[in-house]
PDB file of N, CA and C in Angstrom:
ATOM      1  N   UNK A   1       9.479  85.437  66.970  1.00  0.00           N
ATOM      2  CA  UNK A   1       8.459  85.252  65.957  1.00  0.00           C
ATOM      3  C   UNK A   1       7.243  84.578  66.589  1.00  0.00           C
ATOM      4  N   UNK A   2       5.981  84.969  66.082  1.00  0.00           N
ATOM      5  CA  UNK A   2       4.904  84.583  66.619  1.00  0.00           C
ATOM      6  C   UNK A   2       4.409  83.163  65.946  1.00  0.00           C
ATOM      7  N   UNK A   3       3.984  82.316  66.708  1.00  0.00           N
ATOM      8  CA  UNK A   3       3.909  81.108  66.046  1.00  0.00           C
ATOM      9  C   UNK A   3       2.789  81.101  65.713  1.00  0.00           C
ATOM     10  N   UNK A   4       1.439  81.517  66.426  1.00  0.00           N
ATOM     11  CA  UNK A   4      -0.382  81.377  66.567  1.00  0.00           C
ATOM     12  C   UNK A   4      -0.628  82.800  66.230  1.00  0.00           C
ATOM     13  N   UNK A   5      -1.107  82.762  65.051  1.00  0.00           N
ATOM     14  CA  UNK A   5      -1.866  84.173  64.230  1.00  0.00           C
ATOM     15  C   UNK A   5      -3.213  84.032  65.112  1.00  0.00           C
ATOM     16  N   UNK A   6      -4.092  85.422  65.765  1.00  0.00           N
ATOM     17  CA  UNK A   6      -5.534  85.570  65.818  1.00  0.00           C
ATOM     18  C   UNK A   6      -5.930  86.359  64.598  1.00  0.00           C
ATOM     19  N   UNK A   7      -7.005  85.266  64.420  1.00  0.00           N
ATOM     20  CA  UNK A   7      -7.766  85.102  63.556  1.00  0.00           C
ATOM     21  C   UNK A   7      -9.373  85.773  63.541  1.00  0.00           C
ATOM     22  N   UNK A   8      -9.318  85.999  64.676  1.00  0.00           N
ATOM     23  CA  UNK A   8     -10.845  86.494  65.237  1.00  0.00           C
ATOM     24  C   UNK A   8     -10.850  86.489  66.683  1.00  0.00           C
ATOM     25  N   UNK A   9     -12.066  86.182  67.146  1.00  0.00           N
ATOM     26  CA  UNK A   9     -12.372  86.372  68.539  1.00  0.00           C
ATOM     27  C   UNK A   9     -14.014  86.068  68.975  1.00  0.00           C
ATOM     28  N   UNK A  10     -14.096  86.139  70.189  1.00  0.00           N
ATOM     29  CA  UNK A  10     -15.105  86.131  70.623  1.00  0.00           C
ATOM     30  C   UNK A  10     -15.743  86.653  72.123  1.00  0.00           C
ATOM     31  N   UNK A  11     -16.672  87.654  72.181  1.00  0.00           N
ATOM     32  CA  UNK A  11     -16.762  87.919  74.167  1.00  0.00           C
ATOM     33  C   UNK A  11     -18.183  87.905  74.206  1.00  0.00           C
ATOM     34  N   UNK A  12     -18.123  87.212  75.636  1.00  0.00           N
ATOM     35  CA  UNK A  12     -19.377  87.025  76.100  1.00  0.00           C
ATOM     36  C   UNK A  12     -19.719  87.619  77.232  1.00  0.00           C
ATOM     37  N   UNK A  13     -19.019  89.286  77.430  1.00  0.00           N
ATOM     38  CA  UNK A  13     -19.069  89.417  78.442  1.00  0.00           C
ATOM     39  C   UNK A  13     -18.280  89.708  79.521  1.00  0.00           C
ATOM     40  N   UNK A  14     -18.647  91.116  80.340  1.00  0.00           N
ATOM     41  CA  UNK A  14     -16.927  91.723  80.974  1.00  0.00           C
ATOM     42  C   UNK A  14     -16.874  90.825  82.024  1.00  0.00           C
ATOM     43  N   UNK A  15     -17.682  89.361  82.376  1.00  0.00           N
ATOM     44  CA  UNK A  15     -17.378  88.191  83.410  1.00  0.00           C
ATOM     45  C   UNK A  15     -16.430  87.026  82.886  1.00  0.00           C
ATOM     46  N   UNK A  16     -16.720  87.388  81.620  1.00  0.00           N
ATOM     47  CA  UNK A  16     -15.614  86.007  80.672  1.00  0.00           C
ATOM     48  C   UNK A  16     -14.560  86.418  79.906  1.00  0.00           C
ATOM     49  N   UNK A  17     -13.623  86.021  79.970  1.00  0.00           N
ATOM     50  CA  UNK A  17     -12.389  86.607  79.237  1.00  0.00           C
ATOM     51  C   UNK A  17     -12.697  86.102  77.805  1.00  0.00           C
ATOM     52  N   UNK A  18     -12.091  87.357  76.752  1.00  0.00           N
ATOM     53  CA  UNK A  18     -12.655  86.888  75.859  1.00  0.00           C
ATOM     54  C   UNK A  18     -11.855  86.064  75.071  1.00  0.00           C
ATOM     55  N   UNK A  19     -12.601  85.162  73.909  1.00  0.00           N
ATOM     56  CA  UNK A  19     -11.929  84.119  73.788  1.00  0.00           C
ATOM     57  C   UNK A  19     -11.473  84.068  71.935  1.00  0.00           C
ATOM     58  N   UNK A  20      -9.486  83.928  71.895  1.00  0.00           N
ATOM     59  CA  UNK A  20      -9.161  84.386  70.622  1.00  0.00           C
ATOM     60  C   UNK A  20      -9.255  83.154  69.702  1.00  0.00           C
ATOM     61  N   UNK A  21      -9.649  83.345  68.610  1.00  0.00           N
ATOM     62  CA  UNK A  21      -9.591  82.226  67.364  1.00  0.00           C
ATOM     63  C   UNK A  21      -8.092  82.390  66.949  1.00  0.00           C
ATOM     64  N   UNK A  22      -7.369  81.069  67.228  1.00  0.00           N
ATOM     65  CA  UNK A  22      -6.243  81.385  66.612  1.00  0.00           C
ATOM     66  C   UNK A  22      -5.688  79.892  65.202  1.00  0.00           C
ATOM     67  N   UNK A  23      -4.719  80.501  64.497  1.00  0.00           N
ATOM     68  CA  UNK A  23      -4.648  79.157  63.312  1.00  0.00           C
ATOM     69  C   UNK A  23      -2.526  79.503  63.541  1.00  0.00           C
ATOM     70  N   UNK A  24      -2.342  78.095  63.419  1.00  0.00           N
ATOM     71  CA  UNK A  24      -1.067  77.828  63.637  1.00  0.00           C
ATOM     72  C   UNK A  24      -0.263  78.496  62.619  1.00  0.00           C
ATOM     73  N   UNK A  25       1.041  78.499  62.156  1.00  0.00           N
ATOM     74  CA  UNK A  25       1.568  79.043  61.207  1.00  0.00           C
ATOM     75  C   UNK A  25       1.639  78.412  59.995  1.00  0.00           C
ATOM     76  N   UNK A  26       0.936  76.870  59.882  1.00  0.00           N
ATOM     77  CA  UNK A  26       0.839  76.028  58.495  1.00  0.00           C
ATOM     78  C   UNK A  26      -0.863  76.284  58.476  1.00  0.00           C
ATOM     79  N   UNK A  27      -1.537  77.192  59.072  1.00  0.00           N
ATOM     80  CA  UNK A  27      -2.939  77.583  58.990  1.00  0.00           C
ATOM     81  C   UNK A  27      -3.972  76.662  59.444  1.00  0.00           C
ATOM     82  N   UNK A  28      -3.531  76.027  60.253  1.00  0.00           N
ATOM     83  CA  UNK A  28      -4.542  74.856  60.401  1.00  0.00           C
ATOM     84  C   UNK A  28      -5.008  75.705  62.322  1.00  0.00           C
ATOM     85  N   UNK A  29      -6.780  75.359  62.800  1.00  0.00           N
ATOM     86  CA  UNK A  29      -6.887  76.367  63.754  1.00  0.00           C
ATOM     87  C   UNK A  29      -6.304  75.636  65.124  1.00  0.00           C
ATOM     88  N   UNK A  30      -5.876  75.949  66.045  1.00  0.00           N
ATOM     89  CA  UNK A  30      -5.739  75.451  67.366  1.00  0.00           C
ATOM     90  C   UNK A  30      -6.569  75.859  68.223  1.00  0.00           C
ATOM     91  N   UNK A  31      -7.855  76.333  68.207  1.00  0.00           N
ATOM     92  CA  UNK A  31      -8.829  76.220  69.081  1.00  0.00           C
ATOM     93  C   UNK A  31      -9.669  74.726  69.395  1.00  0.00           C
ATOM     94  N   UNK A  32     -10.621  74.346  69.862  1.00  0.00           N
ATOM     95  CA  UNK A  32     -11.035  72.896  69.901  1.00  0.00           C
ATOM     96  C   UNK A  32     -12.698  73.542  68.472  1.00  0.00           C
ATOM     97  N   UNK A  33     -12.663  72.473  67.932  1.00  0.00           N
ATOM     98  CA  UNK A  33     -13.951  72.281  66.736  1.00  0.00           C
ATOM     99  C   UNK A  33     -14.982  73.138  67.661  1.00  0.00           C
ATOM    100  N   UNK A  34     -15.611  72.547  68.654  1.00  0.00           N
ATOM    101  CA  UNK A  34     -16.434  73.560  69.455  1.00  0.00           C
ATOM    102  C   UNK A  34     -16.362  75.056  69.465  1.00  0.00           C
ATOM    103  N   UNK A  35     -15.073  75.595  69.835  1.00  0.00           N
ATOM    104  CA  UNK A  35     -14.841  76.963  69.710  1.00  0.00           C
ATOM    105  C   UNK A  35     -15.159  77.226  68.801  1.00  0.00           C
ATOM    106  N   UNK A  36     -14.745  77.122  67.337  1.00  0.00           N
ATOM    107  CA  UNK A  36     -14.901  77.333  66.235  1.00  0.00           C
ATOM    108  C   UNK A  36     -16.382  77.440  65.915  1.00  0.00           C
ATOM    109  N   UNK A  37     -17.010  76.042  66.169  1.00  0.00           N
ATOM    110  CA  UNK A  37     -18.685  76.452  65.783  1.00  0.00           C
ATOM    111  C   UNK A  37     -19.219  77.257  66.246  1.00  0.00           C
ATOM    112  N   UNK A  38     -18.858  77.702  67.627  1.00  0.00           N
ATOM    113  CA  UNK A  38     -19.582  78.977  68.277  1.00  0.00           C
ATOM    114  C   UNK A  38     -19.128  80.088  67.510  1.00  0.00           C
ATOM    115  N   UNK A  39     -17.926  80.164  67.334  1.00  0.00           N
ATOM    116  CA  UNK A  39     -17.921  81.517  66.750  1.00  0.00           C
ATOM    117  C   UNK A  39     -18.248  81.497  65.402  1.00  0.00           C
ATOM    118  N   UNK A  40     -18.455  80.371  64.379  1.00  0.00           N
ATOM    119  CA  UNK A  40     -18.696  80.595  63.267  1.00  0.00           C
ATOM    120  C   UNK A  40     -20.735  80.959  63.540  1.00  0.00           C
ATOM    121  N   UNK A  41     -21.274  80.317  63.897  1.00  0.00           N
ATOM    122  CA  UNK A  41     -22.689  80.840  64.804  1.00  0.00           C
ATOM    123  C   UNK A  41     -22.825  81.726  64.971  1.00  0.00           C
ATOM    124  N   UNK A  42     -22.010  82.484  65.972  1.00  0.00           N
ATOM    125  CA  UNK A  42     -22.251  83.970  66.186  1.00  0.00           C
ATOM    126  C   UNK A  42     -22.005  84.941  64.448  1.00  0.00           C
ATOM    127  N   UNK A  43     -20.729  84.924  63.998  1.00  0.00           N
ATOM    128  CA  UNK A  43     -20.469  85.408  62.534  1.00  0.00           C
ATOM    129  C   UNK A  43     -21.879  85.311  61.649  1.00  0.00           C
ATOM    130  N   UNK A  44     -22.796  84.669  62.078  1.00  0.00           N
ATOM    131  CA  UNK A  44     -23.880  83.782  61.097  1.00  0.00           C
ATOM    132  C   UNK A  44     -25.430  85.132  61.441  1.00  0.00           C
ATOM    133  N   UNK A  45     -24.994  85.150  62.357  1.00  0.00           N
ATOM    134  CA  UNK A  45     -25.919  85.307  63.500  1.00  0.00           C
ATOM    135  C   UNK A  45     -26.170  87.178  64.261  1.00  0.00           C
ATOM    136  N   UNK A  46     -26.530  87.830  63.315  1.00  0.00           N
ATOM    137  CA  UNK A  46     -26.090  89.472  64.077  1.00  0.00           C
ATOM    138  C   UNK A  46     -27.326  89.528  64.496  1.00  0.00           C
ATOM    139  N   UNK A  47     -27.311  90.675  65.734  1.00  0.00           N
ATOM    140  CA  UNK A  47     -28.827  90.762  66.207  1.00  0.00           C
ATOM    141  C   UNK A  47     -29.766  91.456  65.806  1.00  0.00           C
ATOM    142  N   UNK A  48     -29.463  92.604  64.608  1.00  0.00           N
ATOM    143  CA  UNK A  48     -30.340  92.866  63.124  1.00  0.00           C
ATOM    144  C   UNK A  48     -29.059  93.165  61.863  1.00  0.00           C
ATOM    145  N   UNK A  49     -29.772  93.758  61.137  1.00  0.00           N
ATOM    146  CA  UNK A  49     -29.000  94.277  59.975  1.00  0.00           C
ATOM    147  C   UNK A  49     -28.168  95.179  60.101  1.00  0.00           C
ATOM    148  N   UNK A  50     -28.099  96.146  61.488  1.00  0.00           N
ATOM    149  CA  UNK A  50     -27.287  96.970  61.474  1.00  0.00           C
ATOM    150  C   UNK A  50     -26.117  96.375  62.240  1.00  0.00           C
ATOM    151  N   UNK A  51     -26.188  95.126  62.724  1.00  0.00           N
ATOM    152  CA  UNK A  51     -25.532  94.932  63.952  1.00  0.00           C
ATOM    153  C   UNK A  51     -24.152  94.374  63.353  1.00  0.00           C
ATOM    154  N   UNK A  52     -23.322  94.861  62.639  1.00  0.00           N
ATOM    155  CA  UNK A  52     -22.160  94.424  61.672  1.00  0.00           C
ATOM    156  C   UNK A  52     -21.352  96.084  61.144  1.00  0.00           C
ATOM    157  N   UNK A  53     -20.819  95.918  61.470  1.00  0.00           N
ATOM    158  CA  UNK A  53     -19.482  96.578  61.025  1.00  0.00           C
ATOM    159  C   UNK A  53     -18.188  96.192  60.512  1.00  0.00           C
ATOM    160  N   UNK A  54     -17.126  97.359  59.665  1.00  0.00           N
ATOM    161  CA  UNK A  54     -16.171  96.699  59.426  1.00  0.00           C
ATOM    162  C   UNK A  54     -14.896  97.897  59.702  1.00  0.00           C
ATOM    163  N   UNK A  55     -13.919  97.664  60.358  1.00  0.00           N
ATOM    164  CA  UNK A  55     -12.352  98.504  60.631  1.00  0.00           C
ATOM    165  C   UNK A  55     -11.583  98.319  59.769  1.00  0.00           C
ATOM    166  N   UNK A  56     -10.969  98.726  58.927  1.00  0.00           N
ATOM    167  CA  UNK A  56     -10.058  98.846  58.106  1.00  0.00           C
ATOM    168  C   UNK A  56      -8.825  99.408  58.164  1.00  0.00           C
ATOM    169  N   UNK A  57      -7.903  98.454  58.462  1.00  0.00           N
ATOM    170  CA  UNK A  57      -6.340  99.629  58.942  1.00  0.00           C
ATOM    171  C   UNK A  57      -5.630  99.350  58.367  1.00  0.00           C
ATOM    172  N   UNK A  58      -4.356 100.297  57.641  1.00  0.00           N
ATOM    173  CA  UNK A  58      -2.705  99.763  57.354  1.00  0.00           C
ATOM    174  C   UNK A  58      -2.146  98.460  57.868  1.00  0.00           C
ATOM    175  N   UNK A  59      -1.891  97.415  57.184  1.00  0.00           N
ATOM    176  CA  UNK A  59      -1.201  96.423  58.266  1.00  0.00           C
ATOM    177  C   UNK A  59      -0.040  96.437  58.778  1.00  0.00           C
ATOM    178  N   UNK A  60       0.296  96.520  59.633  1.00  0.00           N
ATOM    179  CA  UNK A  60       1.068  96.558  60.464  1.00  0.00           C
ATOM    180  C   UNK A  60       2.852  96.519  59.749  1.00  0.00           C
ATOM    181  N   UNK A  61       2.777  95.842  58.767  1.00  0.00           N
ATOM    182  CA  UNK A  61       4.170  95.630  58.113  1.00  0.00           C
ATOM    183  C   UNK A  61       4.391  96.745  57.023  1.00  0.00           C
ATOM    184  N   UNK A  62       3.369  97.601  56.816  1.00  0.00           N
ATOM    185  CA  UNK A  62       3.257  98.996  56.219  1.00  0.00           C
ATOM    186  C   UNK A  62       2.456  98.415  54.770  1.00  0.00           C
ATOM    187  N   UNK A  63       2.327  97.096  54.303  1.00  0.00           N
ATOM    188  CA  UNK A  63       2.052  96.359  52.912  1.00  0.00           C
ATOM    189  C   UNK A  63       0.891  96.135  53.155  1.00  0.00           C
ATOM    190  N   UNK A  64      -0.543  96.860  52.714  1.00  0.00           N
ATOM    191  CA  UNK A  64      -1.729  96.299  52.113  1.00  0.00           C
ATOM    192  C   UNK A  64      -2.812  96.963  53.605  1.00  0.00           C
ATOM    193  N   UNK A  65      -3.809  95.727  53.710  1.00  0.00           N
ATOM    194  CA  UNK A  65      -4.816  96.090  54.705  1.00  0.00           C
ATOM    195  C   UNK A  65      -5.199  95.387  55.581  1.00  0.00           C
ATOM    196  N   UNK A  66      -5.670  95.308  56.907  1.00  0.00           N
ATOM    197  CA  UNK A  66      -6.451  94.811  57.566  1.00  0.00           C
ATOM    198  C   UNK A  66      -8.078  94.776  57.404  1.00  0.00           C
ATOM    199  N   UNK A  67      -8.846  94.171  57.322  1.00  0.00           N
ATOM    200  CA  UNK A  67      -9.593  94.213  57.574  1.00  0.00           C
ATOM    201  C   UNK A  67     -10.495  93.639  59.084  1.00  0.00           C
ATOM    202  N   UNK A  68     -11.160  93.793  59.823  1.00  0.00           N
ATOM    203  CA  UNK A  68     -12.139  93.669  61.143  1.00  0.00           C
ATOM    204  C   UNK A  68     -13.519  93.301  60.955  1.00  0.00           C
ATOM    205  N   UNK A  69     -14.244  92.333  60.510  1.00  0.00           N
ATOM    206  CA  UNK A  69     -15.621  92.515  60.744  1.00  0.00           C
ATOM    207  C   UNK A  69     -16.280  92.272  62.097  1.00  0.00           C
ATOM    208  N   UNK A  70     -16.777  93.442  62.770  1.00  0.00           N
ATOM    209  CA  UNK A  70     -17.470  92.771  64.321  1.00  0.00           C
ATOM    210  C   UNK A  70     -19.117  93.132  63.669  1.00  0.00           C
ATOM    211  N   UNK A  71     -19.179  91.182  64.741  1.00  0.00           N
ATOM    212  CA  UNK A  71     -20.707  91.204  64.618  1.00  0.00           C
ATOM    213  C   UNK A  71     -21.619  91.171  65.930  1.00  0.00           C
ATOM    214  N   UNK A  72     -22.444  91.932  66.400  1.00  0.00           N
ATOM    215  CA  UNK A  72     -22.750  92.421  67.418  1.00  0.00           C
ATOM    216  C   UNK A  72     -23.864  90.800  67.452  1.00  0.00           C
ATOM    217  N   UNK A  73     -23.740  90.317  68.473  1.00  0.00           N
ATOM    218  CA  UNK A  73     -24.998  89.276  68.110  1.00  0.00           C
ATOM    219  C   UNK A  73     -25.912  89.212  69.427  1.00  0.00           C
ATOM    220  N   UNK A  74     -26.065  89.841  70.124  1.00  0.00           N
ATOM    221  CA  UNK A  74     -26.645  90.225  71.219  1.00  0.00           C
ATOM    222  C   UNK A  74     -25.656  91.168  71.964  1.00  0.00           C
ATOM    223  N   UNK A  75     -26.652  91.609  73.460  1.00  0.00           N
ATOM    224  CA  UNK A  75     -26.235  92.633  73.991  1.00  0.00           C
ATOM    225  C   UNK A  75     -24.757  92.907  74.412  1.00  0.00           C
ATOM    226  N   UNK A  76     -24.524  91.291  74.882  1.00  0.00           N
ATOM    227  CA  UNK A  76     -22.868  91.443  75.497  1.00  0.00           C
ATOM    228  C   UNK A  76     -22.586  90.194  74.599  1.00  0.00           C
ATOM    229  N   UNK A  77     -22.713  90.150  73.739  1.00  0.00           N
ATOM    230  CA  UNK A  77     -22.048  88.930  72.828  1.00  0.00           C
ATOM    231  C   UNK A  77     -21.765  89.730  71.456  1.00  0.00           C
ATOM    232  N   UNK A  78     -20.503  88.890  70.685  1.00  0.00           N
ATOM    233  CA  UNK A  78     -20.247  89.858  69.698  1.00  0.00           C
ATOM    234  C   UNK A  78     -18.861  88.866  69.228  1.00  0.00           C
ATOM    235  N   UNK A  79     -18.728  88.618  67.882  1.00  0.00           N
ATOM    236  CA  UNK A  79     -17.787  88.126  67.039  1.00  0.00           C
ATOM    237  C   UNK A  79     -17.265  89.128  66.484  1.00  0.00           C
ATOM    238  N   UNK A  80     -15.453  88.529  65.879  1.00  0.00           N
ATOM    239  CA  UNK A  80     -14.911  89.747  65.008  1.00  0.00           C
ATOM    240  C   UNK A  80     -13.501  88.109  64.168  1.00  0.00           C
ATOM    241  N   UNK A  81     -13.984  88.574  63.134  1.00  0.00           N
ATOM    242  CA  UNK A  81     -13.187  87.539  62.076  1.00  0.00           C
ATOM    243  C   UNK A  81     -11.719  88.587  61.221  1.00  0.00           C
ATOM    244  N   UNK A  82     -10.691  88.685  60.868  1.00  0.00           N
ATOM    245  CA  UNK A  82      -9.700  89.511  60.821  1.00  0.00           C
ATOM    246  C   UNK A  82      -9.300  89.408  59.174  1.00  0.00           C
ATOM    247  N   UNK A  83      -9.039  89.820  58.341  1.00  0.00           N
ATOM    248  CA  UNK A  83      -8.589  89.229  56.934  1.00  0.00           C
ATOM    249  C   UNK A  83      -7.397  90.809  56.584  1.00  0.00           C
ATOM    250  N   UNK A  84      -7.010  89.868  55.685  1.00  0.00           N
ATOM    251  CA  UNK A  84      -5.664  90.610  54.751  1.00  0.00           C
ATOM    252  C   UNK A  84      -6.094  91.242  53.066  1.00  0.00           C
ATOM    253  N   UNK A  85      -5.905  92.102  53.297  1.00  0.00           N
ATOM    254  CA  UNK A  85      -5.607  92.076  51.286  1.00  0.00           C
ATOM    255  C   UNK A  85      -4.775  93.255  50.938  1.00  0.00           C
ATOM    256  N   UNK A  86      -4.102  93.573  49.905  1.00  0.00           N
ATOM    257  CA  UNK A  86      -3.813  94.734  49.130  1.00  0.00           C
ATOM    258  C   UNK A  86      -4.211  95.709  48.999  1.00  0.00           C
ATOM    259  N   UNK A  87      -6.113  95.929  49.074  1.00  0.00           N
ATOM    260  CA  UNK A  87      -6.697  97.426  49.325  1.00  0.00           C
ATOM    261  C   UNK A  87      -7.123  97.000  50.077  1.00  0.00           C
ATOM    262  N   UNK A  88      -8.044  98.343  50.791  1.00  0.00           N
ATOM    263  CA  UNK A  88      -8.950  98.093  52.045  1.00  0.00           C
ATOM    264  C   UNK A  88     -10.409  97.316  51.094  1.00  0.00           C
ATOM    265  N   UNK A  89     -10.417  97.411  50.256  1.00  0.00           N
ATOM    266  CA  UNK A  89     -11.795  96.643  50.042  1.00  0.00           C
ATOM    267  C   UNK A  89     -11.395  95.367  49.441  1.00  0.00           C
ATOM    268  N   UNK A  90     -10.460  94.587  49.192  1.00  0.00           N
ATOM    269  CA  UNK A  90      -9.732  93.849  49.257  1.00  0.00           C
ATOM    270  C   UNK A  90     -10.029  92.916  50.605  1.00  0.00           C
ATOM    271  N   UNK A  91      -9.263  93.739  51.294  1.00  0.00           N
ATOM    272  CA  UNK A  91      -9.552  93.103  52.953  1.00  0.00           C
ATOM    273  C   UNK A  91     -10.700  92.897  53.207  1.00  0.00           C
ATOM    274  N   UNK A  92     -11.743  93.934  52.899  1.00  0.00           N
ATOM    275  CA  UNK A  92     -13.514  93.241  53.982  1.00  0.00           C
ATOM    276  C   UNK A  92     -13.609  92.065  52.586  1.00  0.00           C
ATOM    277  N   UNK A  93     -13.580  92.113  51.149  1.00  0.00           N
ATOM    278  CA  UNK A  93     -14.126  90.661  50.652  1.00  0.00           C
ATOM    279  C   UNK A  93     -13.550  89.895  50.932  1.00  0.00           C
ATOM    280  N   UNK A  94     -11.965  89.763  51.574  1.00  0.00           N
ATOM    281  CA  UNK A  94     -10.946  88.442  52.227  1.00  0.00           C
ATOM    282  C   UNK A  94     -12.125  88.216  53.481  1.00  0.00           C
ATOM    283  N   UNK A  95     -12.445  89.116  54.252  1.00  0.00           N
ATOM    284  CA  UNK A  95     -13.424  88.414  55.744  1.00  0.00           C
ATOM    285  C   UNK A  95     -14.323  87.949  55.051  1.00  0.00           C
ATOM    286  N   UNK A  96     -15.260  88.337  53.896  1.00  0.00           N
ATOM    287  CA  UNK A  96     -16.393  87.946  53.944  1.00  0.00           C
ATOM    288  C   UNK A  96     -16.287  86.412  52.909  1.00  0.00           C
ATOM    289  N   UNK A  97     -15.150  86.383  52.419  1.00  0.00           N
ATOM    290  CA  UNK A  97     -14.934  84.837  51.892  1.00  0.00           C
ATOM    291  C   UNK A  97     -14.655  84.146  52.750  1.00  0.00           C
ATOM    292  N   UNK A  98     -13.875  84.272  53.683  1.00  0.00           N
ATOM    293  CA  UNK A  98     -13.372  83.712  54.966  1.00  0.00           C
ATOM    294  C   UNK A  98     -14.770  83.060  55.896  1.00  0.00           C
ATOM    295  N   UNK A  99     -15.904  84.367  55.606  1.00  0.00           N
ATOM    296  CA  UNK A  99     -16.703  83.779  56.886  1.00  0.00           C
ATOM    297  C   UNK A  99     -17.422  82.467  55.833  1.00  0.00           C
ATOM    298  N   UNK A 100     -17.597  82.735  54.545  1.00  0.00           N
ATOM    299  CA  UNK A 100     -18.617  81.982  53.311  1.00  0.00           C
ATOM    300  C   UNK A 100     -17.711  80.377  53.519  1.00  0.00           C
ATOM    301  N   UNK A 101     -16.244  80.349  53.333  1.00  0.00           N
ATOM    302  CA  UNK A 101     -15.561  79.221  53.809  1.00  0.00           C
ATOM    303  C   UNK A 101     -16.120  78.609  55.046  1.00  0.00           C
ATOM    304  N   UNK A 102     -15.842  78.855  55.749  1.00  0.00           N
ATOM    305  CA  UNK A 102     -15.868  78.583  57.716  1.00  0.00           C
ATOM    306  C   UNK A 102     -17.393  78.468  57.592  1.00  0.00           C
ATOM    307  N   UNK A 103     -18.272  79.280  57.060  1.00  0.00           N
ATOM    308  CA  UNK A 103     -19.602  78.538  57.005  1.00  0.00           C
ATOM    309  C   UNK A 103     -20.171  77.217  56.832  1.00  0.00           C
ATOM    310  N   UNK A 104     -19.422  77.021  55.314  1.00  0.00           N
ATOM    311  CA  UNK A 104     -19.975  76.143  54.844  1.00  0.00           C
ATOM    312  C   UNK A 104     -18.985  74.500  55.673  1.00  0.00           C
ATOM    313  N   UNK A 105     -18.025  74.882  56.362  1.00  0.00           N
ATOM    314  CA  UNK A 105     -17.532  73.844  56.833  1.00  0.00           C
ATOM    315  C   UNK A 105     -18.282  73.723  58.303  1.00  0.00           C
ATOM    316  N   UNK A 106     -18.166  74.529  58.870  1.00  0.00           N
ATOM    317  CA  UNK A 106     -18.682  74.416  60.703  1.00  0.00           C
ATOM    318  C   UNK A 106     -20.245  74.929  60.744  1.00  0.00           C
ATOM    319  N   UNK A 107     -20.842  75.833  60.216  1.00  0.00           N
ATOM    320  CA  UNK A 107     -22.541  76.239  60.263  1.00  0.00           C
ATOM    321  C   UNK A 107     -23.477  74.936  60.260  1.00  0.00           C
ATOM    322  N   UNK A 108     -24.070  75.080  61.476  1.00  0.00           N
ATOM    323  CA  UNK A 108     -25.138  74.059  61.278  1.00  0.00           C
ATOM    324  C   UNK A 108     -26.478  74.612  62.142  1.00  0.00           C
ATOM    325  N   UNK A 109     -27.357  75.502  61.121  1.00  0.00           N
ATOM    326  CA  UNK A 109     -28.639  75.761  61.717  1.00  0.00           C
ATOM    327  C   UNK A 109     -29.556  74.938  62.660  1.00  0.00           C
ATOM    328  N   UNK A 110     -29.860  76.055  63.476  1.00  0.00           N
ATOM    329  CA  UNK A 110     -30.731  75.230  64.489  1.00  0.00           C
ATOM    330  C   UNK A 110     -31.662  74.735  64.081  1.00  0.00           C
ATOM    331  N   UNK A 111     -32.661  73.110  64.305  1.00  0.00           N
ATOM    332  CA  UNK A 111     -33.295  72.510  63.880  1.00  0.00           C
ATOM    333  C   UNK A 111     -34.470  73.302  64.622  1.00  0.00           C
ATOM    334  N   UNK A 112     -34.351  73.692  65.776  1.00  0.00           N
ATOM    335  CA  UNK A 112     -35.844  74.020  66.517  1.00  0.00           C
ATOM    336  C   UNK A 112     -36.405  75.376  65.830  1.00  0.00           C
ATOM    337  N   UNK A 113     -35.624  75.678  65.072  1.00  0.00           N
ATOM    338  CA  UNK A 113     -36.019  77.294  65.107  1.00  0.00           C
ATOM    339  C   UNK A 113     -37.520  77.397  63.757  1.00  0.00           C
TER     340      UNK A 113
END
C-alpha cells in the first residue's frame, strides 16, 4: 500500500528532475512550505489564457474520475494539481476548489509587480 498520494507536480526543465507534491495518507503535505508556495505560484500564474488545460481519465480503481489541470507558466516551467470526483466534471471543479483552497492559504502576490 502506498503511503504518499501525488498530488501534483512541478518541472522546471529536462536539467531538473521534476518535482512531486505529495500529502501523507491523514492528508497533511510532506513537501517543505517552500515547495508548496512555488507550486501554488506557478497554479496562480499561466503564461496567457490559453496556457491551462485539463485530462480527464477513469480512475484507476474503475469508480469515478481523475481529473489533471496543467498550467503551462513559461516555456519550460509548468504545474499540474490532480483531483477526484464521481463525473469527469466533478473532477476539474475538485482541482479548481483545490487550487481556490491552497490559494488562499500559501498565494502571496508579488509586491514589486
Amino acid at each position: 500500500m502506498q503511503d504518499n498520494i501525488i498530488v501534483g507536480s512541478m518541472w522546471f526543465g529536462a536539467k531538473t528532475p521534476e518535482v512531486h507534491i505529495k500529502k501523507d495518507k491523514e492528508g497533511s503535505f510532506i513537501n517543505a512550505e517552500d515547495e508548496i508556495k512555488d507550486w501554488v505560484h506557478c497554479l496562480n500564474n499561466p503564461w496567457s489564457g490559453t496556457s491551462m488545460h485539463y485530462e480527464v481519465n477513469p480512475n484507476y480503481s474503475g469508480e469515478g474520475w481523475v481529473a489533471t489541470k496543467t498550467v503551462i507558466v513559461y516555456d519550460f516551467i509548468d504545474a499540474k494539481i490532480c483531483a477526484n470526483g464521481p463525473t469527469p466534471q466533478e473532477a476539474i471543479t475538485a482541482c479548481d476548489d483545490a487550487i481556490r483552497v491552497l490559494t488562499e492559504k500559501y498565494y502571496v502576490e508579488d509586491e514589486d509587480v
